[in-house]
C-alpha atoms as a PDB file:
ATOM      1  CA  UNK A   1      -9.733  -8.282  15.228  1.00  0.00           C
ATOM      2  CA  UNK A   2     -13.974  -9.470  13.986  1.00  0.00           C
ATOM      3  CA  UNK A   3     -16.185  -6.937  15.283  1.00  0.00           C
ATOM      4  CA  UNK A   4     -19.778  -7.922  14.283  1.00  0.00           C
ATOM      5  CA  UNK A   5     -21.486  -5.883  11.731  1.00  0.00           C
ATOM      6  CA  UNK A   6     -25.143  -5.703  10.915  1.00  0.00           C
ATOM      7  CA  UNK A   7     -26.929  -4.553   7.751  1.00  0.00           C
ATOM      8  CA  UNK A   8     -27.353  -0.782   9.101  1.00  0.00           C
ATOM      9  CA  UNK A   9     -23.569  -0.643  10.210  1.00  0.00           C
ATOM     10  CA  UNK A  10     -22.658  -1.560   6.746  1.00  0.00           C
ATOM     11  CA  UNK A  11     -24.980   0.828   5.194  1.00  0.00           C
ATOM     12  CA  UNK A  12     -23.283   3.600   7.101  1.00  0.00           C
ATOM     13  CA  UNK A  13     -20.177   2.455   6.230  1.00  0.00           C
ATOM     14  CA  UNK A  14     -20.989   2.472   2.544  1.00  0.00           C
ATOM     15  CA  UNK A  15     -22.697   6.351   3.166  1.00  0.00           C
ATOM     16  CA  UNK A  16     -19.751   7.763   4.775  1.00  0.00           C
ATOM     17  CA  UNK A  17     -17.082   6.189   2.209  1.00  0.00           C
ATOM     18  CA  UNK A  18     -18.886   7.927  -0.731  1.00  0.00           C
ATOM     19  CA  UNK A  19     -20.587  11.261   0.957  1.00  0.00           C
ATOM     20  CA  UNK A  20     -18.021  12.101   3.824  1.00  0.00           C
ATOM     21  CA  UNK A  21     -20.026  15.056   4.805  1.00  0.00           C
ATOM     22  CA  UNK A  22     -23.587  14.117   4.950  1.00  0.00           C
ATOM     23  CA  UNK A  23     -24.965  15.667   7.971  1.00  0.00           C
ATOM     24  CA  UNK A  24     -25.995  12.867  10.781  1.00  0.00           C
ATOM     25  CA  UNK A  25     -29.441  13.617   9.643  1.00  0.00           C
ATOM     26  CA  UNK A  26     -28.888  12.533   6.075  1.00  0.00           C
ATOM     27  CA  UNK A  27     -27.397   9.918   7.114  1.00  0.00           C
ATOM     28  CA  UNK A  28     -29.938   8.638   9.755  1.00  0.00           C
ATOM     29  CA  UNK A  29     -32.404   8.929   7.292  1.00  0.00           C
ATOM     30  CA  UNK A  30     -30.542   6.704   4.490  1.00  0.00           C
ATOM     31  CA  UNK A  31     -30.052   4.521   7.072  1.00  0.00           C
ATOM     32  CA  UNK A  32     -33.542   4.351   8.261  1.00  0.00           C
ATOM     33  CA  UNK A  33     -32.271   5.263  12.039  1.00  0.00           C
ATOM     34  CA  UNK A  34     -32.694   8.377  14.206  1.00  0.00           C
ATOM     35  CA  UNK A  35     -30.509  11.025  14.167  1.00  0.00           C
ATOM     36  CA  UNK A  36     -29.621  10.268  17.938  1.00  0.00           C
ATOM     37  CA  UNK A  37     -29.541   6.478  17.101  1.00  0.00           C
ATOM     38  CA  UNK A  38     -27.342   7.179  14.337  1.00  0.00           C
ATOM     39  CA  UNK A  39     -24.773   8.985  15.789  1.00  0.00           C
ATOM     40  CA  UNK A  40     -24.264   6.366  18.774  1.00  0.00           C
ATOM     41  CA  UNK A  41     -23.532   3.932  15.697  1.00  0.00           C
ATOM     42  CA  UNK A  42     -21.253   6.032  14.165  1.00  0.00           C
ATOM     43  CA  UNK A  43     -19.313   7.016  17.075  1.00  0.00           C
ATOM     44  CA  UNK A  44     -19.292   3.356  18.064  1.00  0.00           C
ATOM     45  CA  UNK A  45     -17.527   2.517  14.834  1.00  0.00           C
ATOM     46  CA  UNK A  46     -14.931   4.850  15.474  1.00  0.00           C
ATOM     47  CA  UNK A  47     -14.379   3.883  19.103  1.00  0.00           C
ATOM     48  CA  UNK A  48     -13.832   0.340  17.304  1.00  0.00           C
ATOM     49  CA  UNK A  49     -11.433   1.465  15.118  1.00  0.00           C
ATOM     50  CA  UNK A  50     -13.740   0.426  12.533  1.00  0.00           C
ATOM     51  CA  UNK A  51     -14.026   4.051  10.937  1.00  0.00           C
ATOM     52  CA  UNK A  52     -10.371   5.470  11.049  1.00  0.00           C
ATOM     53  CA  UNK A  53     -10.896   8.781  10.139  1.00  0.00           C
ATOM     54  CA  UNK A  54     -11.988  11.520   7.690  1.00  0.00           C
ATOM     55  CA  UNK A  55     -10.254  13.218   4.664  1.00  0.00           C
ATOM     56  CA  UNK A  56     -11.112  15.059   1.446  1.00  0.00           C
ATOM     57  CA  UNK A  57     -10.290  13.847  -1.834  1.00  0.00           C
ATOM     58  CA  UNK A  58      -7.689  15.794  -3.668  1.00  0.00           C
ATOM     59  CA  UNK A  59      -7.265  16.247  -7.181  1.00  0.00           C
ATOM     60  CA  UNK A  60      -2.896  15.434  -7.840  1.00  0.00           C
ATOM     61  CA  UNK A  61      -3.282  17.676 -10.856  1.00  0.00           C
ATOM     62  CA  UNK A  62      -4.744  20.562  -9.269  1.00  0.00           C
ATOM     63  CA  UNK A  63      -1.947  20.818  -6.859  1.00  0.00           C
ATOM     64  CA  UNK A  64       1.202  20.244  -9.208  1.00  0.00           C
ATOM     65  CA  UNK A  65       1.209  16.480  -8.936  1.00  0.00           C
ATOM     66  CA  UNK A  66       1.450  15.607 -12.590  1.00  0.00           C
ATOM     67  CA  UNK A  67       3.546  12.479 -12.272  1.00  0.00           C
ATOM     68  CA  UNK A  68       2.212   8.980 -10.584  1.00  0.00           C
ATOM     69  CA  UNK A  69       4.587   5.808 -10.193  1.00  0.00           C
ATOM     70  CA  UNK A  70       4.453   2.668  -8.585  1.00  0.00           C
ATOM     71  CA  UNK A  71       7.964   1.832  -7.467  1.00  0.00           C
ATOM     72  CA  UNK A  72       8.639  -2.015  -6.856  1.00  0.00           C
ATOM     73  CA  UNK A  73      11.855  -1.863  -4.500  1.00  0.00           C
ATOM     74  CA  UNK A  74      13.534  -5.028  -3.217  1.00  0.00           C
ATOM     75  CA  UNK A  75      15.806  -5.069  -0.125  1.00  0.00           C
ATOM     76  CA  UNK A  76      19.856  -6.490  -0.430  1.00  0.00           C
ATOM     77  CA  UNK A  77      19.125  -7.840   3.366  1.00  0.00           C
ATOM     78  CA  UNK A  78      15.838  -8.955   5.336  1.00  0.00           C
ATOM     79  CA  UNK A  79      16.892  -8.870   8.545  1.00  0.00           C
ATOM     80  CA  UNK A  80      14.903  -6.774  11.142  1.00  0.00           C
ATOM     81  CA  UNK A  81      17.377  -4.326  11.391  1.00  0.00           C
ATOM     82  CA  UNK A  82      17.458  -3.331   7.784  1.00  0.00           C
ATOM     83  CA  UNK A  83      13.484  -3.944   7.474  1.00  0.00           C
ATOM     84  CA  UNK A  84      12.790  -1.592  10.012  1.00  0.00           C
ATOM     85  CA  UNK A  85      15.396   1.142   8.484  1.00  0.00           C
ATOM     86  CA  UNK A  86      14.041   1.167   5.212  1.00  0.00           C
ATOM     87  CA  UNK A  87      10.048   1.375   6.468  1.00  0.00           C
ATOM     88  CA  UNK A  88      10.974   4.266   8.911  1.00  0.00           C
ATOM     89  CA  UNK A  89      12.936   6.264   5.826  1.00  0.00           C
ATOM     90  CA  UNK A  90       9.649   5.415   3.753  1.00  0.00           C
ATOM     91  CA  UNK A  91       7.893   7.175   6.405  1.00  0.00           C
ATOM     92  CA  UNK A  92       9.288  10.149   6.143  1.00  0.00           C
ATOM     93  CA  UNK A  93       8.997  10.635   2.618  1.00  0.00           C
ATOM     94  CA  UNK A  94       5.890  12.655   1.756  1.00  0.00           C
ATOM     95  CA  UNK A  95       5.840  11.559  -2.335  1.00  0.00           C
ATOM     96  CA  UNK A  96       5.188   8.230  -1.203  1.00  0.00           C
ATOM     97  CA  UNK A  97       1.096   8.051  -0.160  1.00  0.00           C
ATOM     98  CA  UNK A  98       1.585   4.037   0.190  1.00  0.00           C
ATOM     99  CA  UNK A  99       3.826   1.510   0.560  1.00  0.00           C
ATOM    100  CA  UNK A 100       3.089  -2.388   0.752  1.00  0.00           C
ATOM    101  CA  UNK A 101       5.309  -5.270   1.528  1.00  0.00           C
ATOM    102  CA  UNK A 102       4.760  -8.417  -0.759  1.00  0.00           C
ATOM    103  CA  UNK A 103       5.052 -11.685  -1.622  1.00  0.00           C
ATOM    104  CA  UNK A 104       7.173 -12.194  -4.564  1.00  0.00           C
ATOM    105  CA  UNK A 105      10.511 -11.293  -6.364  1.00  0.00           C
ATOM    106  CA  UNK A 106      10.012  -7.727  -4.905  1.00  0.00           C
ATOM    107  CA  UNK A 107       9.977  -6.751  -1.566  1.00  0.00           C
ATOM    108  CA  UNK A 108       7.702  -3.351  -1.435  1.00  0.00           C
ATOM    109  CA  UNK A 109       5.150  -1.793  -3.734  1.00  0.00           C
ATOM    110  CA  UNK A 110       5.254   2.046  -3.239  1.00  0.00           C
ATOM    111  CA  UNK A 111       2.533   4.699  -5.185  1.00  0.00           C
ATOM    112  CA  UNK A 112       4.364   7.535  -5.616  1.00  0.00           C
ATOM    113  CA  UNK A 113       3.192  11.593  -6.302  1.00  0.00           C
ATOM    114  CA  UNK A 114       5.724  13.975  -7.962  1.00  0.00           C
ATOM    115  CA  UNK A 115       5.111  16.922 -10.080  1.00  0.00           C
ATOM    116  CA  UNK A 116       7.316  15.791 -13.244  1.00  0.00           C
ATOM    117  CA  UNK A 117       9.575  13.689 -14.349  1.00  0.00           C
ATOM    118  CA  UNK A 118      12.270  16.059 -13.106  1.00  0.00           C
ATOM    119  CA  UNK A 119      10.954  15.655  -9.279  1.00  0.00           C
ATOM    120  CA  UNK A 120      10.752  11.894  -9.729  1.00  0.00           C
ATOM    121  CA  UNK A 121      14.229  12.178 -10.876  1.00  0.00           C
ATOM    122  CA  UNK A 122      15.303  13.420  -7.450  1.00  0.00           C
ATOM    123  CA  UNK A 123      12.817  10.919  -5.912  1.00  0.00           C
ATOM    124  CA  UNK A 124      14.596   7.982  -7.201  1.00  0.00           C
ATOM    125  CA  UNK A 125      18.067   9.841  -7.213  1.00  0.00           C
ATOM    126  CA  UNK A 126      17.978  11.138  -3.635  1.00  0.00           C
ATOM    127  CA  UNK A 127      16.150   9.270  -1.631  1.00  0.00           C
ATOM    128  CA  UNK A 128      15.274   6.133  -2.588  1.00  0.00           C
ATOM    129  CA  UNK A 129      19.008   5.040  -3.927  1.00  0.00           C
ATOM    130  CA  UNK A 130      20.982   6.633  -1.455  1.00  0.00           C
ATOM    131  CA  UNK A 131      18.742   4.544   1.209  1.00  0.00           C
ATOM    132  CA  UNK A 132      20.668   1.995   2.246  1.00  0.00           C
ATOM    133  CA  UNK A 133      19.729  -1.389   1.827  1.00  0.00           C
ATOM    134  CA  UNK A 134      18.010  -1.294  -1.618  1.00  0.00           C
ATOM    135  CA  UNK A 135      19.243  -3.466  -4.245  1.00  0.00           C
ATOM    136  CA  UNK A 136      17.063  -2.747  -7.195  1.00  0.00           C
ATOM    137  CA  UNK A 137      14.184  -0.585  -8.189  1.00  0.00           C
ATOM    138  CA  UNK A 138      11.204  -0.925 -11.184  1.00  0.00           C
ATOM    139  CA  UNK A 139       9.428   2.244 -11.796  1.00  0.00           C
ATOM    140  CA  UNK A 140       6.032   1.856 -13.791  1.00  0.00           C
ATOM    141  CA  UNK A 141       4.465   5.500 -15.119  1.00  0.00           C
ATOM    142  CA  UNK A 142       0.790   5.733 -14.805  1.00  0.00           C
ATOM    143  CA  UNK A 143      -0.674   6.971 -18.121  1.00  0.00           C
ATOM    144  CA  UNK A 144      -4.166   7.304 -17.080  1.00  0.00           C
ATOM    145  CA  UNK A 145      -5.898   6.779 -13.964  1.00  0.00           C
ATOM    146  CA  UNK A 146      -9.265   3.932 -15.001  1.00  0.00           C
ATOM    147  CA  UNK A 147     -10.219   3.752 -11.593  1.00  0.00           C
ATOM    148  CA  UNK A 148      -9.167   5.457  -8.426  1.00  0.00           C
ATOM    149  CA  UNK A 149     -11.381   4.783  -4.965  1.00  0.00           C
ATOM    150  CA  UNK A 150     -10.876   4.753  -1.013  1.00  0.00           C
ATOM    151  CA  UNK A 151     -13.839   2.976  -0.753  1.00  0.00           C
ATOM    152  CA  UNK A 152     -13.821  -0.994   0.741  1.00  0.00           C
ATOM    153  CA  UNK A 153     -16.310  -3.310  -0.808  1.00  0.00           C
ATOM    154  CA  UNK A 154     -18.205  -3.750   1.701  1.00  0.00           C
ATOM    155  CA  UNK A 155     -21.106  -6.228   0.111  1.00  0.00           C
ATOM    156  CA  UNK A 156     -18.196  -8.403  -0.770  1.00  0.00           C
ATOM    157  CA  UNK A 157     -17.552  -8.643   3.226  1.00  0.00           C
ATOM    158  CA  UNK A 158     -21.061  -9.163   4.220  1.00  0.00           C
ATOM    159  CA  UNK A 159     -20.952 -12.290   1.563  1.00  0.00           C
ATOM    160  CA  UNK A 160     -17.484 -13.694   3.285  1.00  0.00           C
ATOM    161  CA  UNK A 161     -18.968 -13.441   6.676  1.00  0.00           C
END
């Protein structure tokens, strides 16, 4: 799916990534638009699927998440049946806020949110071993966080296309 963006699209884009709640006038105006004009784009984009949807920022510490991981998991089978098992349990487990399938000598890349050691502990313990189908596990700690964004580059798109 290519949907054709211009200049002012991507400028929006790049607005609403990094201030999520500018008003429609602030952002007509950094996008040199009119308010009216503006909002047709935006709500354009999101018919498109182009924006696909809003959230706020939260800080892990603030709420009791102390503990980050990234979780490397490979499969024992990689049939559709087991596949499909495994992504649905990953669904449903709320300490995982993304999981990837890869290329290489593991089969998923998970980020994971606990509050300590102790939680992760039951993480690994409870869930993630007793789910069928896994045959090994890496855990990596995160010590500090260098650089954490939601935001797409989108000037690096605009110099692909």
């Amino acid at each position: 799916m290519s949907i054709s963006l211009d200049k002012t699209d991507l400028r929006i884009l790049a607005t609403l990534q990094t201030q999520g709640r500018v008003t429609n006038a602030e952002l007509a105006d950094m996008a040199s638009l009119s308010p009216s004009a503006c909002l047709r784009r935006v709500q354009k984009l999101e018919a498109e699927g182009v924006i696909t949807g809003y959230a706020a920022r939260v800080d892990p510490i603030a709420v009791g998440l102390g503990l980050q991981a990234f979780v490397r998991v490979q499969l024992e089978k990689h049939d559709n049946t087991s596949i499909e098992s495994f992504i649905e349990r990953v669904r449903d487990w709320e300490e995982v806020v993304d999981c990837y399938a890869l290329t290489g000598d593991m089969d998923y890349l998970m980020h994971v949110y606990v509050a300590d050691l102790e939680g992760f502990s039951r993480f690994l313990l409870d869930r993630l071993l007793n789910a069928a189908g896994v045959a090994d596990v890496n855990s990596s700690f995160v010590l500090r966080t260098v650089k954490r964004s939601a935001a797409l580059p989108l000037a690096a798109s605009r110099a692909a296309g």
